[in-house]
Protein backbone atom coordinates (compact mmCIF):
# COMPACT_ATOMS: atom_id res chain seq x y z
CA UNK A 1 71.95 66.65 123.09
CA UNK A 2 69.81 69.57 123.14
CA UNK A 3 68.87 69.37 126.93
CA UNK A 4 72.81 69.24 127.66
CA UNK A 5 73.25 72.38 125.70
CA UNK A 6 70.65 74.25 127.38
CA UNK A 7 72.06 73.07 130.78
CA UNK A 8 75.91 73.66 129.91
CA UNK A 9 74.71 77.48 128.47
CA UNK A 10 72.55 78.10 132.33
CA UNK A 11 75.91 76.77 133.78
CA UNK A 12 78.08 79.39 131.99
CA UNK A 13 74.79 82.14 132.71
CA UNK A 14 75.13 81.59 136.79
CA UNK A 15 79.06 81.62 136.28
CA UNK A 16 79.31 84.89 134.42
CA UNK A 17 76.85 86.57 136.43
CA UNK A 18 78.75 85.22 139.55
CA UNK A 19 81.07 86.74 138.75
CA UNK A 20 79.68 89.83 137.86
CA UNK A 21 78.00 90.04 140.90
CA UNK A 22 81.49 89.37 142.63
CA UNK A 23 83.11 92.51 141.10
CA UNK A 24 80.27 94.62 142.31
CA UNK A 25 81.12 93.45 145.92
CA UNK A 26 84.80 93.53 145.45
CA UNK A 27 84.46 97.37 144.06
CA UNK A 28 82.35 98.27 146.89
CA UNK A 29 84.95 96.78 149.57
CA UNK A 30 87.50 98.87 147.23
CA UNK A 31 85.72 101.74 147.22
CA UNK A 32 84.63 101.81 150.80
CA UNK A 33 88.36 100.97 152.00
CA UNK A 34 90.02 104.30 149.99
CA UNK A 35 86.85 106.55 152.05
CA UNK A 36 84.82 106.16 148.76
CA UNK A 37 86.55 107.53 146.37
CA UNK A 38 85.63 105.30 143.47
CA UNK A 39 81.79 107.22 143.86
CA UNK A 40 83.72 110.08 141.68
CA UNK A 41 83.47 107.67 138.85
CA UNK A 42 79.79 107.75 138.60
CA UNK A 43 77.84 109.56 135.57
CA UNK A 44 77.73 113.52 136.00
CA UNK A 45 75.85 114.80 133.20
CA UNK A 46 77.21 117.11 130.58
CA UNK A 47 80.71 117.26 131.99
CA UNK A 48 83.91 115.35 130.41
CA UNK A 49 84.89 113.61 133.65
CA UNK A 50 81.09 112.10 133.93
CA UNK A 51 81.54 110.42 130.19
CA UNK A 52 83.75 107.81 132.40
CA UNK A 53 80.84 107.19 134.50
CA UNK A 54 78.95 105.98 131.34
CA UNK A 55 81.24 102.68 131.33
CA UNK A 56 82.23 102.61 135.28
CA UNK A 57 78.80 103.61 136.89
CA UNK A 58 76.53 100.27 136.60
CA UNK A 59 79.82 98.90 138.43
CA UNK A 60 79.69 101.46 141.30
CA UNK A 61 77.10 101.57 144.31
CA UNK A 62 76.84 104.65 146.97
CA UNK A 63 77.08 102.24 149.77
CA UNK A 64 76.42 98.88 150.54
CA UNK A 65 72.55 98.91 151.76
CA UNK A 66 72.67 100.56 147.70
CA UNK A 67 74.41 97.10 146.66
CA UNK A 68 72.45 95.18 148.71
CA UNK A 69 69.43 95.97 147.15
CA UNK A 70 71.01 96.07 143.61
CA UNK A 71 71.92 92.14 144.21
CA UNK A 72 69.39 89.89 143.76
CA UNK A 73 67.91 91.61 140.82
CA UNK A 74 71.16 91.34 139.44
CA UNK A 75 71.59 87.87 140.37
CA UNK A 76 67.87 86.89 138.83
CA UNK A 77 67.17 89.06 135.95
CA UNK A 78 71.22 89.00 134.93
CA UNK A 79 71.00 84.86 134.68
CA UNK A 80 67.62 84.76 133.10
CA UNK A 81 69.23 87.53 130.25
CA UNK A 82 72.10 85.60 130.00
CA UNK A 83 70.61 81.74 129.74
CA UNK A 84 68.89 82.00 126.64
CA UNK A 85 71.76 82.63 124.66
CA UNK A 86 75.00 84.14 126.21
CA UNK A 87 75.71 85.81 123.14
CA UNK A 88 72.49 87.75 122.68
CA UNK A 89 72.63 88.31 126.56
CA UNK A 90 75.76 89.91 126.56
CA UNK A 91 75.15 92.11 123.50
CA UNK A 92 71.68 93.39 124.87
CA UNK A 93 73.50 94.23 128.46
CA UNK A 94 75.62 96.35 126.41
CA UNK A 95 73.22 98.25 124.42
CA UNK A 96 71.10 98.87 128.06
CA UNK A 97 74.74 100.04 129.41
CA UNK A 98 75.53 102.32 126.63
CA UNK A 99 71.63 103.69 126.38
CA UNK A 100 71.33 103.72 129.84
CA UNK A 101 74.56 106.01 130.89
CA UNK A 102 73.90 108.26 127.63
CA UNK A 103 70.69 108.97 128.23
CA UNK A 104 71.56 110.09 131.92
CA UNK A 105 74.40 111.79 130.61
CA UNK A 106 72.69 113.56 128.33
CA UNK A 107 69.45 114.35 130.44
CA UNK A 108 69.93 114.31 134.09
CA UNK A 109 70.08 117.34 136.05
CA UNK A 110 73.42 118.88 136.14
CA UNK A 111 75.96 119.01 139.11
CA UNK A 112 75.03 115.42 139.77
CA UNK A 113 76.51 112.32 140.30
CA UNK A 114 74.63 108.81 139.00
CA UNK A 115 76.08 105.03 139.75
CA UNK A 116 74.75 101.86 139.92
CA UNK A 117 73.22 98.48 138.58
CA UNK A 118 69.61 99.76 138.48
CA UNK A 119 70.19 100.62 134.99
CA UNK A 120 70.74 96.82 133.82
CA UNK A 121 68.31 96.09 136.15
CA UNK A 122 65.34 98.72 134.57
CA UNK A 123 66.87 97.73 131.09
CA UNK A 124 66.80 93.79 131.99
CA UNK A 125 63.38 93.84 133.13
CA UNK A 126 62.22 95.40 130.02
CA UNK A 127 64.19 93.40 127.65
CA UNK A 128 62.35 90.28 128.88
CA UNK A 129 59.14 90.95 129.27
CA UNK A 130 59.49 92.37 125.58
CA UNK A 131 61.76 89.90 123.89
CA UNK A 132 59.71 86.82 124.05
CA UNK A 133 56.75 88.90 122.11
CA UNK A 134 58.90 89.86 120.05
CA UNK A 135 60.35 86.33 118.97
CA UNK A 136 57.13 84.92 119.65
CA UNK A 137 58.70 81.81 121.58
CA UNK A 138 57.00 80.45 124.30
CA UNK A 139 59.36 80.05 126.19
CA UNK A 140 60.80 83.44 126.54
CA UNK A 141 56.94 84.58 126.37
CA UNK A 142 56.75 82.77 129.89
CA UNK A 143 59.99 84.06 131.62
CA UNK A 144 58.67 88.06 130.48
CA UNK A 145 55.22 87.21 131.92
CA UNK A 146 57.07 85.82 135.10
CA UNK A 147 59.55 88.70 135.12
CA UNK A 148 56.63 91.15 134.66
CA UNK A 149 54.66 89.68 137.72
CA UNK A 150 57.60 90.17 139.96
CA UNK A 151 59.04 93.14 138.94
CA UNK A 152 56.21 95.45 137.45
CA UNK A 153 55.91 97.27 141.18
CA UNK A 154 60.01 98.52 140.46
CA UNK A 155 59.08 100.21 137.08
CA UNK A 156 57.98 103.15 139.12
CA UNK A 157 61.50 103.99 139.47
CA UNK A 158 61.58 105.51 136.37
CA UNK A 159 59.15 108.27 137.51
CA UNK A 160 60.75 111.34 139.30
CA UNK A 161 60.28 111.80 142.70
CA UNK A 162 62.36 109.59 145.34
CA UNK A 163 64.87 111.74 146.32
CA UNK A 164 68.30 110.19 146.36
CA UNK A 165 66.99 107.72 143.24
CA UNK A 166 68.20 108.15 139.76
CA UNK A 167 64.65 107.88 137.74
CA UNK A 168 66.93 109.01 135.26
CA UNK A 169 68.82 105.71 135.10
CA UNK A 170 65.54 103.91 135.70
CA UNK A 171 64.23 105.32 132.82
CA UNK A 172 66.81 104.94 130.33
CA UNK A 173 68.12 101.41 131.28
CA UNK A 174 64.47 100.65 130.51
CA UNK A 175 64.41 102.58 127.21
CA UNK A 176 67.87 100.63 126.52
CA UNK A 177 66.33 97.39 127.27
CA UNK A 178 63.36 97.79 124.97
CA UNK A 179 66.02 99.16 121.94
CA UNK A 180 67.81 95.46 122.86
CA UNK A 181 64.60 93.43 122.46
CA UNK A 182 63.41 95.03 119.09
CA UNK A 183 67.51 95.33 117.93
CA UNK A 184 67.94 91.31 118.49
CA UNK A 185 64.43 90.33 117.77
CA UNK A 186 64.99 86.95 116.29
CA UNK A 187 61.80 87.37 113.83
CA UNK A 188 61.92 89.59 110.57
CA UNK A 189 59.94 92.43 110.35
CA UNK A 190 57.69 91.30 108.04
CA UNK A 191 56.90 88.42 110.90
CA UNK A 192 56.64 91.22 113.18
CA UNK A 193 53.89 92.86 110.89
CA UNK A 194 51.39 89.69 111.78
């Protein structure tokens, strides 16, 4: 019974982030068929219009070699967030969304414009390589060891310095993805004391 679960809930995992990674390309065709005018929609710190860009920018790419690259992270570390429990995997891609476009709208250099998945994908890598500590289950242990391995090389992003790369939605996505791991830690804090 248990084994049918776990397949029916990566099932539903591939199929919601199918999906997600279908709006990304349908938004780019969008935006790149009305001469890019959906880029507006990104983050642009301290202004009213960029508060938008908090819920519309991990949506938006500058460009489809920008998507391209966005994709298979997306794909990987999107499923792997999602398959342990669709539930938790939804709620932590929200708090990485919302601490993720804050903190670039809050501290990113002004007169600038910020869009893209790289913030789930900074906050997702975090969230499980930390998680399975966390909830000490070996399982998840595994998957953050795996993710670690493949992706350590990308968490230089969130240093400054490659021009034309927010490090400021690096950063943050990865701040937002360690706030999800210890917010839906499955362990008490006393456990966590040990």
């Amino acid at each position: 019974m248990q084994t049918a679960q776990r397949h029916d809930a990566w099932q539903q995992s591939a199929v919601l982030v199918g999906a997600f990674v279908a709006v990304l390309w349908g938004l780019e065709i969008l935006d790149t068929a009305s001469d890019h005018a959906l880029d507006a929609y990104g983050i642009q710190p301290r202004s009213e219009e960029g508060l938008v860009g908090i819920a519309a920018a991990p949506l938006l790419h500058f460009g489809f070699g920008h998507l391209v690259s966005n994709t298979v992270p997306v794909a990987v570390l999107g499923f792997l967030t999602l398959a342990t429990g669709i539930a938790r995997g939804l709620l932590a891609t929200a708090i990485i969304w919302v601490v993720g476009g804050l903190g670039v709208w809050v501290f990113a250099q002004p007169d600038s414009n910020h869009a893209g998945a790289s913030v789930l994908i900074f906050g997702w890598i975090v969230y499980l390589v930390v998680r399975g500590f966390l909830n000490r289950r070996s399982t998840e242990i595994l998957i953050g060891v795996v993710v670690f391995l493949l992706y350590s090389g990308a968490l230089l992003g969130v240093l400054p310095g490659q021009p034309g790369v927010s490090w400021q939605g690096h950063l943050f996505g990865a701040i937002g993805g360690f706030v999800a791991a210890r917010l839906l830690t499955n362990r008490s804090r006393d456990d966590l004391a040990y």
